[in-house]
Protein backbone atom coordinates (compact mmCIF):
# COMPACT_ATOMS: atom_id res chain seq x y z
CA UNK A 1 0.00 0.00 0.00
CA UNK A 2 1.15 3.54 -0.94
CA UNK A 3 -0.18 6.69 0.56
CA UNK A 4 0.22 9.92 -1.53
CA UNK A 5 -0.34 13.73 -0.83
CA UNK A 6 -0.30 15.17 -4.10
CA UNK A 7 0.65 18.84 -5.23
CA UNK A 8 0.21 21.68 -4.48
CA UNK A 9 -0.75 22.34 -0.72
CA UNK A 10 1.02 24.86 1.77
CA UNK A 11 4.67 22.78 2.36
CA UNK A 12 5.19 24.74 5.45
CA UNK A 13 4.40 21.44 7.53
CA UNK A 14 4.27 17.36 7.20
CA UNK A 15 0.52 16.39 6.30
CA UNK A 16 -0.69 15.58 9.54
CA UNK A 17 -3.67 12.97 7.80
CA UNK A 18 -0.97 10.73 5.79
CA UNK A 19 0.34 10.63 9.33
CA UNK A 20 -2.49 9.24 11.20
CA UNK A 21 -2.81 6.72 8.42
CA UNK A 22 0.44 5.33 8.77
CA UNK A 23 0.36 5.45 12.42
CA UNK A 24 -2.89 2.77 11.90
CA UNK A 25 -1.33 0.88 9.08
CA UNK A 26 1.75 0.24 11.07
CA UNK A 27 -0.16 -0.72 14.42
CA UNK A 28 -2.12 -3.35 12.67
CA UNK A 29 1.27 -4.78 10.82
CA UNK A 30 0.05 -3.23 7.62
CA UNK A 31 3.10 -3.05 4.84
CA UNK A 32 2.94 0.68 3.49
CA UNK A 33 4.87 3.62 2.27
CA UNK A 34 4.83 7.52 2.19
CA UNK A 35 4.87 9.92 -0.31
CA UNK A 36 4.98 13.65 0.39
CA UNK A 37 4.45 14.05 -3.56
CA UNK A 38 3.47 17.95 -2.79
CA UNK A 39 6.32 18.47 -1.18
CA UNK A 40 9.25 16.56 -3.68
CA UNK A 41 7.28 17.67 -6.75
CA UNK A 42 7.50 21.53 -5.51
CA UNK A 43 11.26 21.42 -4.65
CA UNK A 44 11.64 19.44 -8.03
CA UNK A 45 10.14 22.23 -9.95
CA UNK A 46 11.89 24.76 -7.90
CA UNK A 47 15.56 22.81 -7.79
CA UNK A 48 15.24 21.33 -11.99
CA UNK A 49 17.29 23.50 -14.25
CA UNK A 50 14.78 25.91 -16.34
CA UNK A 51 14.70 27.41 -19.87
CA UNK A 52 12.26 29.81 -18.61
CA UNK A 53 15.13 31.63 -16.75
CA UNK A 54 16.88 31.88 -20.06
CA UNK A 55 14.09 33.21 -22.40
CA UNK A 56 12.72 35.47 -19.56
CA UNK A 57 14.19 39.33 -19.40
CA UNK A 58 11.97 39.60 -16.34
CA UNK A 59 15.06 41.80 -13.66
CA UNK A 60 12.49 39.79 -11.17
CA UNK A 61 12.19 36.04 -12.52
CA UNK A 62 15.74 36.02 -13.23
CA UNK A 63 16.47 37.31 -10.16
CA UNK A 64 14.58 34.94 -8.44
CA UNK A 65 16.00 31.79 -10.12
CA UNK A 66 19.37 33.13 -9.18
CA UNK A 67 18.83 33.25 -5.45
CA UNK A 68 16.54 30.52 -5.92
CA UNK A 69 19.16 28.22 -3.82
CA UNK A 70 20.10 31.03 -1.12
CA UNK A 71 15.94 31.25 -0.96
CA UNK A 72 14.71 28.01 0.25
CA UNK A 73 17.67 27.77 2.92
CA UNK A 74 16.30 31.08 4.14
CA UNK A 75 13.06 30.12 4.45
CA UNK A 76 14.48 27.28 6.90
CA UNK A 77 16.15 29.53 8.80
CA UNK A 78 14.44 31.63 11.92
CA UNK A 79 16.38 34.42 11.21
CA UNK A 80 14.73 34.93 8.02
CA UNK A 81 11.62 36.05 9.73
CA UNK A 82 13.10 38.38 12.20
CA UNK A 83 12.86 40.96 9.49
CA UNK A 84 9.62 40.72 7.51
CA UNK A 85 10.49 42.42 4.24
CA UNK A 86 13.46 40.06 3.67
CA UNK A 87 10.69 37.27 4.34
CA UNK A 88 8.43 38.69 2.20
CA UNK A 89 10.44 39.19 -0.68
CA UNK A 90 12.22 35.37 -0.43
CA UNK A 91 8.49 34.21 -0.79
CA UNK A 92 7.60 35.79 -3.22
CA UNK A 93 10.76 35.00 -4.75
CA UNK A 94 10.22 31.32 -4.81
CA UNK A 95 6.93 31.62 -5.47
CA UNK A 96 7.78 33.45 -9.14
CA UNK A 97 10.02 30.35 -10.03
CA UNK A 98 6.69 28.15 -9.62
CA UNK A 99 4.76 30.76 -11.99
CA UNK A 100 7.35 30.56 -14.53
CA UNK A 101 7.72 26.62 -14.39
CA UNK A 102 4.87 26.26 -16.42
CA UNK A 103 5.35 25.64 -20.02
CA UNK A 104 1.57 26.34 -20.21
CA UNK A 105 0.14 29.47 -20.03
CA UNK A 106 -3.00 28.19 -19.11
CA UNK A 107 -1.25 26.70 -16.06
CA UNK A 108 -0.82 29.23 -13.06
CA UNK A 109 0.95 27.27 -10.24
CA UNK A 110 2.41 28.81 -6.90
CA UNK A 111 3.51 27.83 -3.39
CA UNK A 112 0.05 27.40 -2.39
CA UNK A 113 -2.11 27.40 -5.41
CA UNK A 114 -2.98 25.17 -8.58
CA UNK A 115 -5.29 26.46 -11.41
CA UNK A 116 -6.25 25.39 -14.93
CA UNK A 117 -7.79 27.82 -16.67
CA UNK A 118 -9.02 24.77 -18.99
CA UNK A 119 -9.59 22.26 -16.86
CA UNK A 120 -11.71 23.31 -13.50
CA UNK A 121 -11.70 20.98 -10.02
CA UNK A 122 -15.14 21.45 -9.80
CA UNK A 123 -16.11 19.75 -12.90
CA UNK A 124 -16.01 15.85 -12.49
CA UNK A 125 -15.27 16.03 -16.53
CA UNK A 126 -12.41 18.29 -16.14
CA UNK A 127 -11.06 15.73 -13.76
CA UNK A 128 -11.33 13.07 -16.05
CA UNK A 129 -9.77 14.72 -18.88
CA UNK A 130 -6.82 15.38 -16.67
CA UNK A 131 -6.20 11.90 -15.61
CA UNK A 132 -7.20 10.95 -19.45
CA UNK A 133 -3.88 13.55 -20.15
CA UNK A 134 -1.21 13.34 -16.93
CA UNK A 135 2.03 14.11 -19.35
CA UNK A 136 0.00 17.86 -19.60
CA UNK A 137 0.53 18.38 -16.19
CA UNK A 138 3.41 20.34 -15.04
CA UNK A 139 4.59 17.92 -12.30
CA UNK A 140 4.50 15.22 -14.68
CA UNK A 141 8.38 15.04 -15.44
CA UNK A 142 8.24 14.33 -11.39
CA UNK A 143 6.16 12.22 -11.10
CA UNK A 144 6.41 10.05 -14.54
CA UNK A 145 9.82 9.08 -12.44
CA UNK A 146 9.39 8.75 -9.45
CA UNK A 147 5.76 6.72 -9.49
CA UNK A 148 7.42 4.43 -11.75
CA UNK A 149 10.47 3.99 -9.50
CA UNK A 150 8.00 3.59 -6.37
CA UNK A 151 5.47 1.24 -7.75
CA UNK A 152 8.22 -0.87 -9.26
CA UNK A 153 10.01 -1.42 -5.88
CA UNK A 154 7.03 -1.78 -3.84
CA UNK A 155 4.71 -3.41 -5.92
CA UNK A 156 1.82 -2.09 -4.01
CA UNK A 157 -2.07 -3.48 -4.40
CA UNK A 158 -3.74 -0.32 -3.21
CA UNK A 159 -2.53 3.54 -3.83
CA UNK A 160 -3.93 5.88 -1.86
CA UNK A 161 -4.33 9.95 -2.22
CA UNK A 162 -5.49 12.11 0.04
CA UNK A 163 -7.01 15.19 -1.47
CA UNK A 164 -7.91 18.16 1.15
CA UNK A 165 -7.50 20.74 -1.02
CA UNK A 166 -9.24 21.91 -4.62
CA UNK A 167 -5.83 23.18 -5.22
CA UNK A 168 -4.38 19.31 -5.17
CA UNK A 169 -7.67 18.10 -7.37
CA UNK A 170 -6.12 18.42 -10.64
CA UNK A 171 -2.60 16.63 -9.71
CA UNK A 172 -4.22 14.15 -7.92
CA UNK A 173 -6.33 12.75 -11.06
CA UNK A 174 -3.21 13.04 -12.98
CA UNK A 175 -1.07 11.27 -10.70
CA UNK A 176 -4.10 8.76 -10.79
CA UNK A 177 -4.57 8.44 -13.94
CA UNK A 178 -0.69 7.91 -14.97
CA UNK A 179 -0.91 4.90 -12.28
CA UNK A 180 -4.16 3.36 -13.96
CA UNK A 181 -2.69 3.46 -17.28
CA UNK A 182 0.79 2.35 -16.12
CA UNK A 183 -0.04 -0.32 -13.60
CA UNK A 184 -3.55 -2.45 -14.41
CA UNK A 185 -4.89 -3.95 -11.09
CA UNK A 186 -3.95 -1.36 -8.75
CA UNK A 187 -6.79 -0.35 -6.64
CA UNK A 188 -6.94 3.68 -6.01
CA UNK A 189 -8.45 5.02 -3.08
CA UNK A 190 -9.24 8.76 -3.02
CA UNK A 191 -10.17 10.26 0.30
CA UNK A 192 -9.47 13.18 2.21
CA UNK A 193 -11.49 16.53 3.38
CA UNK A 194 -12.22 17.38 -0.06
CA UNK A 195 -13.68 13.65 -1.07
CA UNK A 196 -15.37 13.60 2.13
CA UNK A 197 -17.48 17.29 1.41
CA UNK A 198 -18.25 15.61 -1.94
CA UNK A 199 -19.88 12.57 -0.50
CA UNK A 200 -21.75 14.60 1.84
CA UNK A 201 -23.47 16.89 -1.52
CA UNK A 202 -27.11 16.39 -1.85
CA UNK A 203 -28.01 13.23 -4.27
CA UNK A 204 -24.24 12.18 -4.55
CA UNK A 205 -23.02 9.79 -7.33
CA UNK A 206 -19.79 8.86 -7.60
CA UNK A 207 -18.46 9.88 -11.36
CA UNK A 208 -15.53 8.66 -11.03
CA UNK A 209 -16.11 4.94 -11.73
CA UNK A 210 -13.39 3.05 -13.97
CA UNK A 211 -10.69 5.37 -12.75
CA UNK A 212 -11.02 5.28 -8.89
CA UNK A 213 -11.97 2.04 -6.87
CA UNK A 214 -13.08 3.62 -4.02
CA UNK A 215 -13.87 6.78 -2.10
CA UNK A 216 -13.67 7.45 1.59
CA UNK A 217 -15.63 10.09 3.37
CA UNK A 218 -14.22 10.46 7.08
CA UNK A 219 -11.63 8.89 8.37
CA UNK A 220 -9.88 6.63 6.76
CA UNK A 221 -8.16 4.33 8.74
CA UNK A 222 -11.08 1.71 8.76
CA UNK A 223 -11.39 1.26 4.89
CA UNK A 224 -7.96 0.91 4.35
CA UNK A 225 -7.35 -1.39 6.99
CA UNK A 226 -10.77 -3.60 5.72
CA UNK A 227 -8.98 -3.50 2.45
CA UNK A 228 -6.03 -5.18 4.18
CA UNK A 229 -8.67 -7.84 5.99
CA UNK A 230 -8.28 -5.60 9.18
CA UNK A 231 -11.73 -5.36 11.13
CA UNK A 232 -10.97 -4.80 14.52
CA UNK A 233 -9.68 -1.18 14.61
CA UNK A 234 -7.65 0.53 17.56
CA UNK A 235 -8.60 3.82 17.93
CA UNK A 236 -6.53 6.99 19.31
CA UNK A 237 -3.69 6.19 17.65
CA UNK A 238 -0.48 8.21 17.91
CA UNK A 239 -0.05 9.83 14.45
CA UNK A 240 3.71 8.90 13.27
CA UNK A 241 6.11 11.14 11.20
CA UNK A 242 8.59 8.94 10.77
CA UNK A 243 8.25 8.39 6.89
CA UNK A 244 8.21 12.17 6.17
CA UNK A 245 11.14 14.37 4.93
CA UNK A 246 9.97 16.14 8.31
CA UNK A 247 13.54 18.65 7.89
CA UNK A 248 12.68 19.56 4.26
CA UNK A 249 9.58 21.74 4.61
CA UNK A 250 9.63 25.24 4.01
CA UNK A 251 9.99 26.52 7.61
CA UNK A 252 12.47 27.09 10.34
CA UNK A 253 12.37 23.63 11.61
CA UNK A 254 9.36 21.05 11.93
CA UNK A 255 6.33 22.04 12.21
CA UNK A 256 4.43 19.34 14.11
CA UNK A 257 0.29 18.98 12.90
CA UNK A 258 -1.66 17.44 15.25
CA UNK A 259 -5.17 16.42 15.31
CA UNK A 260 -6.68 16.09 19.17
CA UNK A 261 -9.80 16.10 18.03
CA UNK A 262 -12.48 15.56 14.26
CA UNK A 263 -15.19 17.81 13.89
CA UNK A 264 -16.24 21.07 16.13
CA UNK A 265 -17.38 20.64 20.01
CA UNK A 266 -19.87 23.83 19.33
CA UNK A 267 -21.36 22.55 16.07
CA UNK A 268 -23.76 25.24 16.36
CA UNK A 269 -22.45 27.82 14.03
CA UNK A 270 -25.37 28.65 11.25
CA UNK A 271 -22.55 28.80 8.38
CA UNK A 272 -20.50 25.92 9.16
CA UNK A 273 -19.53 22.92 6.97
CA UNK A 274 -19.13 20.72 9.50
CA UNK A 275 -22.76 21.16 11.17
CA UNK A 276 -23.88 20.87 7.51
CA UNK A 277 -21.99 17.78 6.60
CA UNK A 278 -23.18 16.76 9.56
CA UNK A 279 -19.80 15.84 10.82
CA UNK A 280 -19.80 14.23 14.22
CA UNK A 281 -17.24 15.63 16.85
CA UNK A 282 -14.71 12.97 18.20
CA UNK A 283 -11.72 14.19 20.32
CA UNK A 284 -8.93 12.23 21.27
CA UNK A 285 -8.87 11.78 25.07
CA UNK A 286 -6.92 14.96 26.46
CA UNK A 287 -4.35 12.88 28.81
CA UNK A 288 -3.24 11.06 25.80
CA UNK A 289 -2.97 14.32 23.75
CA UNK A 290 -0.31 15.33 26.98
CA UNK A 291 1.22 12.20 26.55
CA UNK A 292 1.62 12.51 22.52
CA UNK A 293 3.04 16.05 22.24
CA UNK A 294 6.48 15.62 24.27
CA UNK A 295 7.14 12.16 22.81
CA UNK A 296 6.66 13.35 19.17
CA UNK A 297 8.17 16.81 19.80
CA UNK A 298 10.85 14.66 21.02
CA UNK A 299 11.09 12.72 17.58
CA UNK A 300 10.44 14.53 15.01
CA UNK A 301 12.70 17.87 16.45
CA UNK A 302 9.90 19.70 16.79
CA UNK A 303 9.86 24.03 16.59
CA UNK A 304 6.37 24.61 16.94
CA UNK A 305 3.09 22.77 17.34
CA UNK A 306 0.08 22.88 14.84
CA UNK A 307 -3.66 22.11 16.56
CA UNK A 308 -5.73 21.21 13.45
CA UNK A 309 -8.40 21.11 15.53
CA UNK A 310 -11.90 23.53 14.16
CA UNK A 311 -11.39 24.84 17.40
CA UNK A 312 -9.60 23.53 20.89
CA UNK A 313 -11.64 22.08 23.59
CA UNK A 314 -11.16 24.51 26.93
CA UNK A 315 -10.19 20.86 28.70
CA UNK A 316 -7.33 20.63 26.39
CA UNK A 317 -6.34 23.95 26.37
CA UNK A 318 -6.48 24.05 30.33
CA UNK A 319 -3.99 20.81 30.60
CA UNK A 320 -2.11 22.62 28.12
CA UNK A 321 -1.47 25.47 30.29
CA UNK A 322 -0.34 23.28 33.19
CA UNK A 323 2.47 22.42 31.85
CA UNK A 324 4.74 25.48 31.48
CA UNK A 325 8.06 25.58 29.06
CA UNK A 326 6.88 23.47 26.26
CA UNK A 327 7.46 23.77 22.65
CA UNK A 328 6.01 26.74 20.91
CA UNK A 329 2.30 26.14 19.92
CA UNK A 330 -0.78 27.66 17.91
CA UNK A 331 -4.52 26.35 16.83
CA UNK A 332 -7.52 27.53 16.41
CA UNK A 333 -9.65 28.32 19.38
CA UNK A 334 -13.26 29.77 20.30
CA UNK A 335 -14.10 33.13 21.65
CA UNK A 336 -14.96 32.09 25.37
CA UNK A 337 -14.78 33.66 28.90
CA UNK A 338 -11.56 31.62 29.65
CA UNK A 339 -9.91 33.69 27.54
CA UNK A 340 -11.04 36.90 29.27
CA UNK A 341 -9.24 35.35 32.68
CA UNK A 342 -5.66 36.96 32.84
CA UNK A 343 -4.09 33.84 35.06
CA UNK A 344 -5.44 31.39 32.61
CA UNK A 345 -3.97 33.11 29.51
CA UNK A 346 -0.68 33.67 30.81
CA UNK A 347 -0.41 29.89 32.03
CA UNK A 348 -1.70 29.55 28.17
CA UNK A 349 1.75 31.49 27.62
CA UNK A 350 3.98 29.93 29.51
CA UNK A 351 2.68 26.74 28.62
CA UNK A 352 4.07 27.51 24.72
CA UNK A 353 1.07 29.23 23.15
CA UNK A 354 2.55 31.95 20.81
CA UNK A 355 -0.66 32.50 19.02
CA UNK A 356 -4.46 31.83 18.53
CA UNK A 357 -6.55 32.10 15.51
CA UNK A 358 -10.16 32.94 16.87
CA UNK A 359 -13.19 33.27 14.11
CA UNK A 360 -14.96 35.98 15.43
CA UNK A 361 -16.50 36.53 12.10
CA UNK A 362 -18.26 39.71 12.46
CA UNK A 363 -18.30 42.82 14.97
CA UNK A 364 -22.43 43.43 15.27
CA UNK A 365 -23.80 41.23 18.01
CA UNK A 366 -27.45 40.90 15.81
CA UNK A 367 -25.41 39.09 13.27
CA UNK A 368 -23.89 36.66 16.11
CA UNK A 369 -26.93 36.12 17.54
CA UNK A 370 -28.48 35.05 14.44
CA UNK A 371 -25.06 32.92 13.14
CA UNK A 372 -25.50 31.21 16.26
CA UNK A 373 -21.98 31.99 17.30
CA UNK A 374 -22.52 31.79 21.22
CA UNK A 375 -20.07 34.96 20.81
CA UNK A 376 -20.72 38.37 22.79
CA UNK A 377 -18.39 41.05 21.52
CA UNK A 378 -17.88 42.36 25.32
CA UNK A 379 -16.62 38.89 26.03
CA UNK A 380 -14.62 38.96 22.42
CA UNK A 381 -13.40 42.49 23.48
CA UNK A 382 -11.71 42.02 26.36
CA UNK A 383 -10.69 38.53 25.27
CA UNK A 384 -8.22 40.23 22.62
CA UNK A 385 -6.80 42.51 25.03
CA UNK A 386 -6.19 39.92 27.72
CA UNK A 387 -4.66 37.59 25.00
CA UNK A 388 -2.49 40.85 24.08
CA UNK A 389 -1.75 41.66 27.67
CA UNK A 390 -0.82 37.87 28.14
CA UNK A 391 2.06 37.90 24.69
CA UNK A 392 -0.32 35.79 22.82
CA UNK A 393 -0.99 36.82 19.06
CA UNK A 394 -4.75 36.76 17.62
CA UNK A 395 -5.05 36.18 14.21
CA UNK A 396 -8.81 37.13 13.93
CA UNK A 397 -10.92 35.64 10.98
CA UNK A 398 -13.43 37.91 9.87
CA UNK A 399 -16.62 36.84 7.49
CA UNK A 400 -18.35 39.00 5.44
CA UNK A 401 -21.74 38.69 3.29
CA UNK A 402 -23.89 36.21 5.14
CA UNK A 403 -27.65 36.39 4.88
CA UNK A 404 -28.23 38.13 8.23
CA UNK A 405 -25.48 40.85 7.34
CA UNK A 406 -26.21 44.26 5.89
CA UNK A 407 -24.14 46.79 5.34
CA UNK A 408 -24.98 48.73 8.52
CA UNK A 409 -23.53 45.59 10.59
CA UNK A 410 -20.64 45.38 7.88
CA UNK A 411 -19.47 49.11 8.97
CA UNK A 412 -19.98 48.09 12.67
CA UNK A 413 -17.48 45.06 12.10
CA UNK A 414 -15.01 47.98 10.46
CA UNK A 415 -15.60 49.68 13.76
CA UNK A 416 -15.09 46.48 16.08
CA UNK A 417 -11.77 45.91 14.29
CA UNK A 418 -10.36 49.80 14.51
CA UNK A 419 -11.23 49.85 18.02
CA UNK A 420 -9.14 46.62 18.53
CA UNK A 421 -6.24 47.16 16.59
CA UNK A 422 -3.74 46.86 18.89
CA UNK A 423 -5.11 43.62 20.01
CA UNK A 424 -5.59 42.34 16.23
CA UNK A 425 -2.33 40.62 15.42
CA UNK A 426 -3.44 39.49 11.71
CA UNK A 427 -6.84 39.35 9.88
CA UNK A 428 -8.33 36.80 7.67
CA UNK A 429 -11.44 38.60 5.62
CA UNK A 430 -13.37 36.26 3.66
CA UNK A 431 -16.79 36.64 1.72
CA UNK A 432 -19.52 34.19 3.17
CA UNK A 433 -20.33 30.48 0.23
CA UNK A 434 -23.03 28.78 1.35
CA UNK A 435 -22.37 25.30 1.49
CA UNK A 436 -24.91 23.35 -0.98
CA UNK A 437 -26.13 21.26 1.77
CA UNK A 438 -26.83 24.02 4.13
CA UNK A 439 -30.09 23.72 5.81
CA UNK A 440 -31.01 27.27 6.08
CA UNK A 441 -30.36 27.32 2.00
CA UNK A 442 -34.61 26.48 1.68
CA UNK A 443 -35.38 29.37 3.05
CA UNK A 444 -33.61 31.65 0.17
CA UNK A 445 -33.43 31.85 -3.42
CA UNK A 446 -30.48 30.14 -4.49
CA UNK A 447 -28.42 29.89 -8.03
CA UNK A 448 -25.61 27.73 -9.21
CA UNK A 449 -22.11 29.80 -9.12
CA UNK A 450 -20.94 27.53 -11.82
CA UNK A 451 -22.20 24.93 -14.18
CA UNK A 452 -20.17 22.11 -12.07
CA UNK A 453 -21.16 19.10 -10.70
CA UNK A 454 -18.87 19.25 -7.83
CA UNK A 455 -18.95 22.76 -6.39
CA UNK A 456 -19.69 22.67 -2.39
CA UNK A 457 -21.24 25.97 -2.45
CA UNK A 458 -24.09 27.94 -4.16
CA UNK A 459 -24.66 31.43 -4.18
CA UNK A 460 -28.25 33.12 -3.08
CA UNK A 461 -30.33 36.10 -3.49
CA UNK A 462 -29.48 38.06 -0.33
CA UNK A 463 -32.62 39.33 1.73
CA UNK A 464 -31.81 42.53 2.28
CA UNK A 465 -29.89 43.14 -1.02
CA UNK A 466 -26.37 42.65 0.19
CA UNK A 467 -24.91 40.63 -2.72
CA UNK A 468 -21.17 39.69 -3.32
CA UNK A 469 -20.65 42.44 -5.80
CA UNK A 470 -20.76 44.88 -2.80
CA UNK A 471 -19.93 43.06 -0.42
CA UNK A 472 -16.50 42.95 -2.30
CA UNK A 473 -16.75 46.58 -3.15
CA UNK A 474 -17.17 47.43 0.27
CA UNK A 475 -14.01 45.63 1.29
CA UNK A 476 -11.79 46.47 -1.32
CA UNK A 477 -12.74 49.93 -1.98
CA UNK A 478 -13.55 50.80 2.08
CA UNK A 479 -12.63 48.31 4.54
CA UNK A 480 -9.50 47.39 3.93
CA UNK A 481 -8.53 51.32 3.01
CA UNK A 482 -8.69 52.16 6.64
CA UNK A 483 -5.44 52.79 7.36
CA UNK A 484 -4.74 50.97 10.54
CA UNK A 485 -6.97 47.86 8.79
CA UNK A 486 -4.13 48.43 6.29
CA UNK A 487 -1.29 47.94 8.39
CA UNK A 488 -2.92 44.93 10.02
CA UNK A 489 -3.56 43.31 6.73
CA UNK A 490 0.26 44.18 5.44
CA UNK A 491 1.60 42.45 8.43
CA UNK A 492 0.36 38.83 6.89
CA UNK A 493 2.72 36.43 5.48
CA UNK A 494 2.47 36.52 2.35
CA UNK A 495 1.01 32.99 0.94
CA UNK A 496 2.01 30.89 4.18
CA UNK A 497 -0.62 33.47 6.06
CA UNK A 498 -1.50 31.44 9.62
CA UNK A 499 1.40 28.85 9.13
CA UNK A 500 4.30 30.96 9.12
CA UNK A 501 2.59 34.00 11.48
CA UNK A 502 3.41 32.50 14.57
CA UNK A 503 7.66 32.42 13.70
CA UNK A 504 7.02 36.39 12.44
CA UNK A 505 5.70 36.37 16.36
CA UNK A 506 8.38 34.49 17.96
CA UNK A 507 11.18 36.45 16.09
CA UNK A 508 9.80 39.62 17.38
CA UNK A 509 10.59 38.01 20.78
């Protein structure tokens, strides 16, 4: 069995899914290997000799495939990010390689993003057609090689992807579709958050059939291991690293994801995915998170810990903060009265927290209310400031454009955020997609945003008029013109965003 992450993803971090996975397969006795394909086929395009630096007259692209070297052992470096512009501009540096890797203009590929402006991921056609084609893929010359290479040696019986991403869609079928042409027999698996919101669409029919063998929505752990005659499944198991490049990701040292808990403990938010999807909540037990951490901090050479969690439990975050001097840490946490406490953020401190990401989504307590948030902005007020007082960064997600918005309670949110700016450490604006299987969607007038099968959100006639084409107006043209929203916003890593904020944070220390 071969598990694959396929291109292109953030590779700031080891895939912390392809981890759990192995973890299971190797528990049970299952043979298996790993393949960080994001990861090899990025630093293949970036490290592979190009013409395009020869053609190009580009002062910038040339540039950048000169330092191109100098670049990614910068970005591994902490000292890199004690002085943001040099960060900034050895991102973006890399990241123009990637653009100009492309033979294809139709191709525009980056750090962090994949798109095809012929072939969409939310068209199960489009999909096809790129497994029907992998050699017109730009990280075909990768993986042409090193699939060959990997299936030869291991001779596996099932291939696995895991596809979390629409940004990894299109590589994925092509990396699927060399395989099934290549290697007759071979069952492929696709699963992953991505399959799994597909599955969940209203009236779902697989149309993938003759290409993929089987798709997995949730975890999966339990159809692999039934594949391998495996019925009686151990759960909690310790995710394990040990088959990733964990020193070759683009950061200042490992990065370690870790899940300690599936789904959202609140599950009440009006917007959310997961209450849509109906995804249940399943944490793993909090003394066995305490256990976890130190040993694989211990392993892998940890820097800093990732929580994947949709939001940290307060029990987990409370054991956390008994146990002071651990390695750096950052995940995403609810808006609650905890937070307000100044002994219990500053044990949060000591115990390694360098920075919380906290979806407060909007600033007008009406719209709260009616997102069913369980947010009030006194609480979210003095929340920020104690986190500030306390040395811990916010980076504060911010939603605009949902059905009980207007743009009253849009200007209200602009004044929430000026009036906490010195509390704000980054902001994430977004414009509110309603998911297709959203409950609350009957109640509106709805319209496709695309003619595609496989697109998890629809757009909607807003009630009181509020439509995307202002909402994005609004933002572009007013909010984000405010000049101390402006310096917030400029202080985001580029690209990387949330992954990399928290070494910005820790160099400033």
């Amino acid at each position: 069995m071969i598990l694959i992450y396929p291109p292109v993803a953030k590779p700031s971090e080891p895939p912390g899914g392809i981890a759990h996975l192995s973890s299971a397969l190797n528990w049970h006795g299952v043979t298996h290997s790993v393949l960080d394909a994001n990861l090899e086929g990025l630093l293949h395009l970036l490290q592979r000799p190009h013409h395009a630096s020869e053609r190009s007259s580009d002062r910038w692209t040339l540039r950048s495939f000169r330092n191109c070297a100098d670049n990614l052992a910068a970005l591994r470096k902490q000292g890199t990010y004690h002085n943001f512009d040099s960060y900034k501009r050895t991102v973006l540096e890399v990241n123009r390689i990637l653009h100009s890797s492309s033979a294809s203009n139709d191709i525009a590929l980056g750090l962090t993003n994949y798109e095809d402006r012929e072939l969409s991921p939310l068209k199960s056609r489009d999909l096809i057609r790129a497994a029907e084609d992998p050699e017109k893929n730009p990280f075909y010359p990768y993986f042409k090689k090193r699939l060959a290479a990997l299936m030869e040696e291991k001779q596996p019986t099932v291939v696995g992807f895991s596809l979390n991403y629409l940004s990894q869609a299109l590589c994925t079928f092509a990396m699927a579709g060399f395989i099934r042409k290549g290697f007759a027999g071979v069952k492929i698996v696709l699963g992953g958050g991505l399959v799994t919101s597909w599955m969940k669409r209203p009236q779902w029919k697989n149309p993938f059939g003759g290409l993929v063998d089987n798709l997995v929505a949730g975890p999966g752990e339990y159809p692999l291991l039934s594949m391998a005659g495996i019925h009686d499944v151990k759960k909690d198991i310790t995710p394990d690293y040990s088959s990733l490049p964990t020193n070759d990701y683009l950061s200042p040292g490992c990065i370690l994801p870790y899940s300690a808990s599936r789904g959202c403990f609140w599950r009440r938010c009006s917007f959310c995915p997961e209450k849509a999807e109906d995804n249940p909540y399943i944490p793993v037990p909090v003394t066995q998170v305490i256990s976890d951490i130190p040993e694989l901090t211990k392993k892998t050479n940890s820097v800093l810990i990732h929580f994947l969690d949709n939001a940290m439990s307060i029990s987990l975050m409370r054991a956390l903060s008994e146990t002071a001097g651990g390695v750096p840490w950052y995940g995403f946490a609810r808006i609650t009265r905890e937070l307000t406490d100044s002994d219990f953020c500053m044990a949060l401190k000591r115990s390694g927290c360098v920075m919380l990401k906290l979806g407060l989504e909007s600033g007008d307590q009406g719209v709260l209310d009616r997102m069913q948030k369980g947010i009030d902005l006194e609480t979210a007020s003095l929340a920020l400031k104690t986190l500030k007082k306390a040395g811990i960064a916010t980076y504060v997600y911010l939603l605009f454009g949902t059905p009980w918005e207007t743009l009253s309670s849009a200007r209200r949110t602009l004044e929430f955020t000026v009036r906490h700016r010195e509390a704000i450490g980054f902001l994430n604006l977004a414009i509110f997609n309603m998911p297709v299987c959203w409950p609350g969607a009957e109640q509106l007038e709805t319209r496709s945003f695309y003619d595609a099968d496989l697109s998890l959100y629809t757009d909607f006639l807003h009630p009181e008029g509020w439509d995307r084409r202002q909402v994005r107006s609004f933002l572009e043209d007013y909010f984000k013109r405010q000049r101390v929203i402006s310096s917030i916003l400029k202080r985001d890593p580029p690209l990387f965003t949330s992954n990399h904020a928290p070494f910005l944070m820790m160099g400033r220390g």
